[in-house]
Every structure is written in C-alpha cells, then in structure tokens.
C-alpha atoms as a PDB file:
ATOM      1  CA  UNK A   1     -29.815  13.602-140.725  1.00  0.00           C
ATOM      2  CA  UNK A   2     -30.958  10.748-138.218  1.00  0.00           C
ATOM      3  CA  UNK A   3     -33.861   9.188-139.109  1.00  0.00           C
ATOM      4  CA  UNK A   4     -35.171   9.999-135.474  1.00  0.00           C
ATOM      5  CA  UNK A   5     -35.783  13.302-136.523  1.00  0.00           C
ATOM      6  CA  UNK A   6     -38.874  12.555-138.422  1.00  0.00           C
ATOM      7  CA  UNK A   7     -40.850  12.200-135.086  1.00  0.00           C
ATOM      8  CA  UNK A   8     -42.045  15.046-132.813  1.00  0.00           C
ATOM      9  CA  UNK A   9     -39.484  15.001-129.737  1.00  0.00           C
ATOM     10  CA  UNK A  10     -41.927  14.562-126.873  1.00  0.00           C
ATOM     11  CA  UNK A  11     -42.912  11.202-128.798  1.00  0.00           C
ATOM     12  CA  UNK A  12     -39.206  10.271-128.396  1.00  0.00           C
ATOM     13  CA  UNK A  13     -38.830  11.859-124.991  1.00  0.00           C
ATOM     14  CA  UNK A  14     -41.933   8.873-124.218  1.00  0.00           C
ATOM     15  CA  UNK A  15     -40.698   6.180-125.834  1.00  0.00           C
ATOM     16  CA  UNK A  16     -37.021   6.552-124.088  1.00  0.00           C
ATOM     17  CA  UNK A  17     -38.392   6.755-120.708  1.00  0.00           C
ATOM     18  CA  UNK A  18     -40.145   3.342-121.306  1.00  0.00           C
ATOM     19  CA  UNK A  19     -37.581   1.822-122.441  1.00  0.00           C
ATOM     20  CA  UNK A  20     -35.389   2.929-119.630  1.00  0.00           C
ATOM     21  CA  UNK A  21     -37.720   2.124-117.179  1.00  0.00           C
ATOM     22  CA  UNK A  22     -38.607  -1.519-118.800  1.00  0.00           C
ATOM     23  CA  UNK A  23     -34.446  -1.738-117.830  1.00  0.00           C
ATOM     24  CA  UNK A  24     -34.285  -3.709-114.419  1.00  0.00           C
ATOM     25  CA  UNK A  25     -36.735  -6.501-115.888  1.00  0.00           C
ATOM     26  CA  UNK A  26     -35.231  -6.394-119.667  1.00  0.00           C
ATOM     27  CA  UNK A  27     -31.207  -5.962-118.575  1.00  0.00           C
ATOM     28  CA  UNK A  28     -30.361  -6.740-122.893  1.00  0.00           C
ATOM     29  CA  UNK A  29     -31.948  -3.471-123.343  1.00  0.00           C
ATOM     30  CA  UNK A  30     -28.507  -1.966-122.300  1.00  0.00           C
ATOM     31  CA  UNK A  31     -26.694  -3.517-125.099  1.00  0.00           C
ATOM     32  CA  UNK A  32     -29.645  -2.217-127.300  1.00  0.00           C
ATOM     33  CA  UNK A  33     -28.110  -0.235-129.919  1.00  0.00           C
ATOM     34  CA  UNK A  34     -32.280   1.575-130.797  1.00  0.00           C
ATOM     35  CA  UNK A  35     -32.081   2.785-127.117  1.00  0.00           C
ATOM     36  CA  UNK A  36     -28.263   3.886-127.586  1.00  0.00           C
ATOM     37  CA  UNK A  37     -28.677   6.150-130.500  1.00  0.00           C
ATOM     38  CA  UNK A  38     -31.950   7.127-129.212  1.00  0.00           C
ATOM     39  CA  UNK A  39     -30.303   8.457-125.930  1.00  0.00           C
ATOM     40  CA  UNK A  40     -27.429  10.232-127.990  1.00  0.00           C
ATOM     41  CA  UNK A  41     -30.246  12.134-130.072  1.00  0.00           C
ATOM     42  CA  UNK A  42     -32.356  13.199-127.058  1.00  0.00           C
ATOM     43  CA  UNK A  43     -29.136  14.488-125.253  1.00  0.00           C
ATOM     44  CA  UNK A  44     -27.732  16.566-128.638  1.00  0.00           C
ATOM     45  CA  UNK A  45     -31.653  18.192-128.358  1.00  0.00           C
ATOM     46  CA  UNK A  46     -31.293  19.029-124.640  1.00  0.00           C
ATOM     47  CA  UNK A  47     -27.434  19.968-125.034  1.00  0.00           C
ATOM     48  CA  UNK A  48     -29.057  21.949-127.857  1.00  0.00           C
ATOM     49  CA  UNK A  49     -31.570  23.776-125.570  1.00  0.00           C
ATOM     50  CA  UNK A  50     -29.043  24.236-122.802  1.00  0.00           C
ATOM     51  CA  UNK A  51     -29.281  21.919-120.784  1.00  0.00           C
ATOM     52  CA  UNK A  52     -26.355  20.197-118.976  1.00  0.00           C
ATOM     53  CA  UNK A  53     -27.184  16.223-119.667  1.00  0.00           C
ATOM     54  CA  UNK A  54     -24.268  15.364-117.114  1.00  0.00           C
ATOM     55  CA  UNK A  55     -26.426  16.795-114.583  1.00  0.00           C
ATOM     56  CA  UNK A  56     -28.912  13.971-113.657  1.00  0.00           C
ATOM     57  CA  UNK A  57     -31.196  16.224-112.092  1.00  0.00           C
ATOM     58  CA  UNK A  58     -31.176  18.689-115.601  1.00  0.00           C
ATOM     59  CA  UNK A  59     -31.429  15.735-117.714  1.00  0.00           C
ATOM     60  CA  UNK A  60     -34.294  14.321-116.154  1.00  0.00           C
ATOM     61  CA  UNK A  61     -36.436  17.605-115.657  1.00  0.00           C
ATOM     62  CA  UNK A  62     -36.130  17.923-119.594  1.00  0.00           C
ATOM     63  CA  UNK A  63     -36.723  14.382-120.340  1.00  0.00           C
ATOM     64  CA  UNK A  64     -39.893  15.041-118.347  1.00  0.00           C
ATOM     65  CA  UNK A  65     -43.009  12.529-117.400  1.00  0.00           C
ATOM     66  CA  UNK A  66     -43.691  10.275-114.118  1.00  0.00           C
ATOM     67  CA  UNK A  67     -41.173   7.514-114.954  1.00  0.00           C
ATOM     68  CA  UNK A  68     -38.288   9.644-114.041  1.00  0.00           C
ATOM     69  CA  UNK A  69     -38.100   8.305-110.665  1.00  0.00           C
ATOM     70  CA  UNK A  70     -36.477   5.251-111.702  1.00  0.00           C
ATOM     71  CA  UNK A  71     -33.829   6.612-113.623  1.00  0.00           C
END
C-alpha cells in the first residue's frame, strides 16, 4: 500500500497540480522522484475510475482545478 493513500485524493489531485505548474520556474522538479510517484498514483486512481490518462484532455478534466491550463 503507498503511503499516498492515507490522504483524501482531491488533496493529492491539489498538491500535483502545483507542483506541475511551479514546473517552468523549478525545471529539477522533473527529476523529482515525490512528483513521479505522485503522478503514477493519481493516474492508477483515474485509470481506476475509467478514465483514459493518455488522453490529455481526460486526464486533465479529472485532475480538475484552474491550473490545468498550463499543463
């Protein structure tokens, strides 16, 4: 069990799209192994719920919130 799963997924679903959006001024996020397995997590949920995360468009609708635009 990952130890993500202790939080609610909405707080996770928050704290990924800061991250991601914090990308273009913070570029070593991308080797950031947190944001990595964090990613992998949220996508197994979605995947879970049906949704198609090689679909940008499905994979952002379920990530959800006004940051979206930049990813």
């Amino acid at each position: 069990m990952s130890l993500l799963s202790h939080y609610s997924v909405d707080e996770l679903k928050l704290v990924y799209r800061v991250l991601h959006a914090a990308l273009p001024e913070n570029p070593e996020l991308m080797d950031s192994l947190l944001l990595e397995e964090l990613q992998s997590y949220l996508q197994a949920k979605a995947k879970s719920e049906g949704v198609d995360v090689s679909l940008h468009a499905q994979w952002a609708a379920w990530l959800g919130g006004s940051l979206l635009r930049g990813l």
